[in-house]
Protein backbone atom coordinates (compact mmCIF):
# COMPACT_ATOMS: atom_id res chain seq x y z
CA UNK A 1 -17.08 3.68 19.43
CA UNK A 2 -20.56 2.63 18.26
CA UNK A 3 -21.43 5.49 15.62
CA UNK A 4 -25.54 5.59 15.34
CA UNK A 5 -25.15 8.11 12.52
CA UNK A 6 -23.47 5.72 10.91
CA UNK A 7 -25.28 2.20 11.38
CA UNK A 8 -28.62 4.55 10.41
CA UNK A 9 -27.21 5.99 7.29
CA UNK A 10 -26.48 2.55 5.88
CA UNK A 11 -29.76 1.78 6.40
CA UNK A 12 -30.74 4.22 4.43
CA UNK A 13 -28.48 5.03 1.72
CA UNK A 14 -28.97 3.01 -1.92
CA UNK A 15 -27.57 -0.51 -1.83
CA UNK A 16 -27.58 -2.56 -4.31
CA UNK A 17 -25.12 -5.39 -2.56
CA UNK A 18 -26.48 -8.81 -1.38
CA UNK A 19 -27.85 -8.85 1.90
CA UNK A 20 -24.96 -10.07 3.63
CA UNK A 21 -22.89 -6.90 2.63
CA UNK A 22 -25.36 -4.82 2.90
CA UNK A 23 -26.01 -5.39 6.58
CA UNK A 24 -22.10 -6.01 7.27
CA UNK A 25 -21.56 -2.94 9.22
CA UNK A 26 -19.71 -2.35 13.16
CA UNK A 27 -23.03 -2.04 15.22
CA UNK A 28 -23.99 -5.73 13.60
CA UNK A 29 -25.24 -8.35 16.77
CA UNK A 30 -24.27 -11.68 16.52
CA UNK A 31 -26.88 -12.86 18.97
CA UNK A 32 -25.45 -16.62 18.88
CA UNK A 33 -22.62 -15.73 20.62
CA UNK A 34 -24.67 -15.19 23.83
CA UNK A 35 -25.32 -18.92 24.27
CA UNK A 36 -28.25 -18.29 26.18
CA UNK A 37 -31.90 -19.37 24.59
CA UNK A 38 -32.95 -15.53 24.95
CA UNK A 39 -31.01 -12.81 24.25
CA UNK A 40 -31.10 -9.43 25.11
CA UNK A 41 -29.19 -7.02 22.88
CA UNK A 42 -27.81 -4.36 25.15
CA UNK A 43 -26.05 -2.48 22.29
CA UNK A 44 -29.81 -1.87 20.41
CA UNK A 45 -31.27 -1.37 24.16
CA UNK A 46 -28.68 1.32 25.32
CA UNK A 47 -29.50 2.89 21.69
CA UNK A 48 -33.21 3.17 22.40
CA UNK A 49 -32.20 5.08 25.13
CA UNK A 50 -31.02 7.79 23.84
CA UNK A 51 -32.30 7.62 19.88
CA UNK A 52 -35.96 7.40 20.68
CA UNK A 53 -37.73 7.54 17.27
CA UNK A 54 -34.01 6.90 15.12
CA UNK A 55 -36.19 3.54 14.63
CA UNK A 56 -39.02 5.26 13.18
CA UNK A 57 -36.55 7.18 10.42
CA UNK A 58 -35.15 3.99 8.92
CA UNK A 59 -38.52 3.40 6.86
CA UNK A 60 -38.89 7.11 6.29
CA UNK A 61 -36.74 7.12 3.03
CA UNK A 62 -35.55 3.44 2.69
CA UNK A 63 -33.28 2.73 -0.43
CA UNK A 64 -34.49 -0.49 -1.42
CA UNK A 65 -32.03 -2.65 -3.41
CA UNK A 66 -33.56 -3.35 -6.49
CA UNK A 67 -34.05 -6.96 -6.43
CA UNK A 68 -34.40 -9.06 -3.07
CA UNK A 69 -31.52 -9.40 -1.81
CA UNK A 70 -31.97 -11.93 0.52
CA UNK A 71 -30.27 -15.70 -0.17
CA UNK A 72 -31.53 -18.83 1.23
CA UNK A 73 -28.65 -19.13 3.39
CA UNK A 74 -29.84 -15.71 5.43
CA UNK A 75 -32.77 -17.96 6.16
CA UNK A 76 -31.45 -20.55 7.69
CA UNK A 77 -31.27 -21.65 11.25
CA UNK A 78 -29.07 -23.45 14.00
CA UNK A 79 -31.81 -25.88 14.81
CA UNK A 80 -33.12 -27.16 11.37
CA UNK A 81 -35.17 -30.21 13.40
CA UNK A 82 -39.20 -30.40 12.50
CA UNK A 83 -40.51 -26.87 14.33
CA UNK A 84 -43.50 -29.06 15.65
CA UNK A 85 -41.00 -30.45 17.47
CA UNK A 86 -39.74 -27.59 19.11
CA UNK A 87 -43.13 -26.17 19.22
CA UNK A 88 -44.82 -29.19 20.94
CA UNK A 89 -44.30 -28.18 24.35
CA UNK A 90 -47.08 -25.72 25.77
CA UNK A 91 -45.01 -22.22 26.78
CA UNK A 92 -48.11 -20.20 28.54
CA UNK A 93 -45.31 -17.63 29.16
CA UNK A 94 -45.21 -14.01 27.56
CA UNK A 95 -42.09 -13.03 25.40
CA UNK A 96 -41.88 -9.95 25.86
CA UNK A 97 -41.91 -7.82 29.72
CA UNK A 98 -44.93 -6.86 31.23
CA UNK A 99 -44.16 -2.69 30.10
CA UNK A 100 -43.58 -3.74 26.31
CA UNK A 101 -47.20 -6.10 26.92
CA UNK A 102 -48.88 -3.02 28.43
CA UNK A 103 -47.60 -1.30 25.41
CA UNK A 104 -47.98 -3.33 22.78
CA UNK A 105 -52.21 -3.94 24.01
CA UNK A 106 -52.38 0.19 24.20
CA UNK A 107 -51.59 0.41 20.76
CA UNK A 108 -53.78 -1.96 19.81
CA UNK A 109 -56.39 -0.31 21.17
CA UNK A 110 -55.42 2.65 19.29
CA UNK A 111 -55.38 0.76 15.56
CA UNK A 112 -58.03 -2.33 15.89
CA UNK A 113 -61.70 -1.32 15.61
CA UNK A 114 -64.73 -3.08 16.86
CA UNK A 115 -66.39 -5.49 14.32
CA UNK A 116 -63.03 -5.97 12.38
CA UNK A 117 -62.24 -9.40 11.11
CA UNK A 118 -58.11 -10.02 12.15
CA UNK A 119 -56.12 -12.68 11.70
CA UNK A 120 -52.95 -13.33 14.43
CA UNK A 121 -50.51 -15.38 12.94
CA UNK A 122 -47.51 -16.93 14.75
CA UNK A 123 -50.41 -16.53 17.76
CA UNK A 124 -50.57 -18.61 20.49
CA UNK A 125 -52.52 -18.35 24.34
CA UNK A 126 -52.34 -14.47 24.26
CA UNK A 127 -52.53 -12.11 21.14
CA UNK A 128 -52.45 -9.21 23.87
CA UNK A 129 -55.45 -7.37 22.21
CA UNK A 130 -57.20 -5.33 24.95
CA UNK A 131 -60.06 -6.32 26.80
CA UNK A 132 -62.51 -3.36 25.60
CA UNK A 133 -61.90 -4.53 21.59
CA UNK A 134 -64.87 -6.36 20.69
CA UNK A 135 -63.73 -8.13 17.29
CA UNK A 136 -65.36 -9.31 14.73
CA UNK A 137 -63.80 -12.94 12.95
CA UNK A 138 -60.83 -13.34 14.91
CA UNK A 139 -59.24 -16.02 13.80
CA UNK A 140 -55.43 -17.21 15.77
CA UNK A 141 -52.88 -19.30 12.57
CA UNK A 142 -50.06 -21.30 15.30
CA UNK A 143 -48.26 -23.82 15.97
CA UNK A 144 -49.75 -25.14 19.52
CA UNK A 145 -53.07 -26.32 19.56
CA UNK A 146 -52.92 -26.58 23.39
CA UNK A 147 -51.31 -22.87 23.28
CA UNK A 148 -53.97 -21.95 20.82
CA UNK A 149 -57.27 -23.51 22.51
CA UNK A 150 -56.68 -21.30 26.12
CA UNK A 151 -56.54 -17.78 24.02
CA UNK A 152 -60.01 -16.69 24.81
CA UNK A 153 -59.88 -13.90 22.21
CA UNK A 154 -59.84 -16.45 19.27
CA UNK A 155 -63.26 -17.25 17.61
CA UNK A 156 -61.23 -20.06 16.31
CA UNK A 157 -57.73 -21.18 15.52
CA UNK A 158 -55.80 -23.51 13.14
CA UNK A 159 -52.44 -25.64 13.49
CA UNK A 160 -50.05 -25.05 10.87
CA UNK A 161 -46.32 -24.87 10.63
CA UNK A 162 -45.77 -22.07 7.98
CA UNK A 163 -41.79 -22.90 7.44
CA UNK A 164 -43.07 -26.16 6.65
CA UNK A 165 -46.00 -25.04 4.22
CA UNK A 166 -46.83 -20.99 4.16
CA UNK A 167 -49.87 -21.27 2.37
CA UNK A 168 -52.48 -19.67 4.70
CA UNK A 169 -56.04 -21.55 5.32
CA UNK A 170 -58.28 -18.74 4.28
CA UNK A 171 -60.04 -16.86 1.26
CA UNK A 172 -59.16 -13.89 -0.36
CA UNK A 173 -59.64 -10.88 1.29
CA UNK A 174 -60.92 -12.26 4.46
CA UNK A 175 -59.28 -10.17 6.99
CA UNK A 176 -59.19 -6.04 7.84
CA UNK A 177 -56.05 -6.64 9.92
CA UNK A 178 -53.19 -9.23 10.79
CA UNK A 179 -50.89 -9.13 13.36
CA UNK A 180 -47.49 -11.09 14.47
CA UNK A 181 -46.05 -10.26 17.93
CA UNK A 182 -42.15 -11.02 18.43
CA UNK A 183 -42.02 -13.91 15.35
CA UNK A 184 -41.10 -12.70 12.35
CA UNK A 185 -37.97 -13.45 12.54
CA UNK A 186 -38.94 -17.03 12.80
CA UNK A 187 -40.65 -17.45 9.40
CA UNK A 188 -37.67 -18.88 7.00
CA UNK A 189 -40.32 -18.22 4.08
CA UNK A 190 -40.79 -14.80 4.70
CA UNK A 191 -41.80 -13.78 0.76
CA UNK A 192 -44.00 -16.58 0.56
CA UNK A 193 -45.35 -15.77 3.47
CA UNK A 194 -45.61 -12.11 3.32
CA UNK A 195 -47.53 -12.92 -0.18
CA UNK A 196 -49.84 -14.77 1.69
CA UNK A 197 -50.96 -12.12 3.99
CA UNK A 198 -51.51 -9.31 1.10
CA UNK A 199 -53.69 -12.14 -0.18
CA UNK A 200 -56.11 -12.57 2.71
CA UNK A 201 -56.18 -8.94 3.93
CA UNK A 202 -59.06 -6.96 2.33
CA UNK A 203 -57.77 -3.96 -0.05
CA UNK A 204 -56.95 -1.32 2.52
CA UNK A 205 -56.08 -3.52 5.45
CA UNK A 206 -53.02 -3.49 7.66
CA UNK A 207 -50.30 -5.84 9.04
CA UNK A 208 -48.80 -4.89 12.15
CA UNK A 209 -45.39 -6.71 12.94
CA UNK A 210 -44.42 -6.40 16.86
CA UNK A 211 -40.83 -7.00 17.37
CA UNK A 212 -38.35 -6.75 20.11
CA UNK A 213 -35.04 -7.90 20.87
CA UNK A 214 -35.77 -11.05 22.20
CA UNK A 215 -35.55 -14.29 20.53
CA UNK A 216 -35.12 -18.26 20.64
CA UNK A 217 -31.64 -18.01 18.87
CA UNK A 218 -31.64 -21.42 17.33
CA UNK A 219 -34.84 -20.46 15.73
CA UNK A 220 -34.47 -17.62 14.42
CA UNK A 221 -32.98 -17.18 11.18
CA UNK A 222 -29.30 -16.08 10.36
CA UNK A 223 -29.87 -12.63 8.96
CA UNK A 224 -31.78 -11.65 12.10
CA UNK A 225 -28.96 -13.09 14.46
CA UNK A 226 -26.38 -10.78 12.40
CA UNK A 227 -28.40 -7.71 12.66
CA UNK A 228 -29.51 -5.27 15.54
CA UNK A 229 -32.25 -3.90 16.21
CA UNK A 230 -31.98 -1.09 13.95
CA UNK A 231 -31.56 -3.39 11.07
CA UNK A 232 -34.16 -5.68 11.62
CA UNK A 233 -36.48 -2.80 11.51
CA UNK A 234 -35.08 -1.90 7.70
CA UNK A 235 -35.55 -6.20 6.91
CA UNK A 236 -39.42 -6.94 8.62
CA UNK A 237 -39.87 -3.38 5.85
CA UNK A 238 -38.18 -5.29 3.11
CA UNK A 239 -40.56 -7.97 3.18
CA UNK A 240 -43.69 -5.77 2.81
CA UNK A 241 -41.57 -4.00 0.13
CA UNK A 242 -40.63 -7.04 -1.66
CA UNK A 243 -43.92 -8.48 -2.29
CA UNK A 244 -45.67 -5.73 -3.86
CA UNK A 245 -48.66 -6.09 -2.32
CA UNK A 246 -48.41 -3.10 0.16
CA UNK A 247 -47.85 0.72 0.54
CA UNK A 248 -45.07 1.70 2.02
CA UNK A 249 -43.70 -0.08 5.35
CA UNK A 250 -43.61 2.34 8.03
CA UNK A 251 -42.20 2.04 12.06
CA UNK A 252 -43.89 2.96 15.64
CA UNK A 253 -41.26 2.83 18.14
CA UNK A 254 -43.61 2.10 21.01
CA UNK A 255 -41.08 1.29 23.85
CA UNK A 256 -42.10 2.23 27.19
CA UNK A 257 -39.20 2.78 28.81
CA UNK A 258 -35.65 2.35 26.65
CA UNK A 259 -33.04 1.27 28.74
CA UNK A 260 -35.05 -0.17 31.36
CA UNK A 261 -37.91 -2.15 29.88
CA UNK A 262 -38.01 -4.45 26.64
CA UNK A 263 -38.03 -2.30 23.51
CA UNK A 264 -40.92 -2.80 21.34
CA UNK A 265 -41.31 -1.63 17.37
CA UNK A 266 -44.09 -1.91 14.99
CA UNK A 267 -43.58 -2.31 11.42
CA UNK A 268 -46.60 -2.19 9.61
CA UNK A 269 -47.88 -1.49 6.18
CA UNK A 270 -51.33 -1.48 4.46
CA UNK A 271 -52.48 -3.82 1.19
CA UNK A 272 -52.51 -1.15 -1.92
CA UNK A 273 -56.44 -0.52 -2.33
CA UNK A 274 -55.85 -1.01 -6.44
């Protein structure tokens, strides 16, 4: 039987193993298994169900191991082709259900303030901010410029393919916010690219990573396919951890309806102000 307890206590406990071993545990997801180009983990959805905020607790107390412990083979992916390939064709589709949209623009309009200069990376025809928000710079870093050019919340936007080169396109300190709905767990240069937002975010300023447990599976990378839901919470943390740039990585378990509607978590973390 799945034991939560468990699977959240090795989350949390000191480990000082590489990443593989660390996240070898019984409640692991091997999402390529499914075969099907989305995947919906029913383990981690059944789990929401009936843990609620458990997601919140993993970044609580985290026991960091020491060093990253991450190896370039947890980044790699089943489909290794040129992303722009991949990329090329216009999906004007959301990624996540309509009740984890809904939920992911409420909070939102809880966290983004009027006049505030945000950059959404990974972004693409929607960045799901709400209507009401009246931003200041806001600036969309993708992959499609078709995608990119219909997102009418974008003061502008800029092609890039960050596995390729994760260098960002902007000045220090240029944005209050950043956000990244459902595609972390496509970015195979996640501490270059992590480094890269504490650079452009003003002292202060916050990242907010959406994620769910949807994916393309031959993008993503390996770690994230071996992991649940529960797990990739504790690695989207390790990234702000691992870069020294932020405070503390926290979670808001934001799913509107576990069980019956796509589950939707927000790890965030703000640049240290010194």
């Amino acid at each position: 039987m799945f034991n939560k307890g468990a699977a959240l206590a090795a989350l949390v406990v000191a480990a000082a193993s590489p990443a593989r071993a660390f996240f070898a545990s019984p409640m692991s997801t091997r999402a390529a298994s499914f075969g099907a180009q989305r995947w919906l983990s029913k383990e981690s959805s059944s789990l929401g169900a009936s843990a609620g905020s458990m997601f919140e607790k993993v970044l609580e107390n985290p026991k960091w191991p020491p060093e990253w412990p991450f190896s370039p083979e947890d980044f790699s992916r089943t489909d290794e082709e040129n992303d722009e390939v991949f990329y090329s064709q216009p999906r004007l589709v959301y990624h996540i259900d309509d009740g984890a949209v809904n939920a992911l623009t409420e909070y939102y309009a809880a966290n983004l303030k009027d006049g505030e200069d945000v950059l959404d990376i990974c972004s693409s025809w929607v960045s799901h901010y709400p209507k009401e928000w009246k931003g200041g710079n806001v600036v969309g870093l993708g992959m499609n410029e078709y995608e990119l050019s219909q997102n009418d919340r974008l003061s502008s936007f800029d092609v890039k393919d960050l596995n390729a080169d994760p260098t960002f396109p902007y000045d220090d300190e240029s944005f209050d916010k950043v956000t990244c709905v459902v595609s972390v767990d496509y970015l195979n240069k996640p501490k270059e690219v992590f480094a890269e937002i504490g650079r452009v975010l003003r002292p202060g300023g916050v990242c907010m990573l959406s994620m769910s447990n949807r994916c393309f599976p031959t993008k993503a990378f390996q770690i994230w396919l071996q992991t649940n839901d529960l797990e990739h919470v504790f690695i989207a943390g390790s990234f702000f951890h691992y870069s020294g740039l932020f405070d503390p990585p926290s979670c808001d378990d934001v799913s509107p309806a576990p069980g019956r509607s796509d589950p939707l978590y927000i790890v965030k973390a703000a640049k240290k102000s010194n």
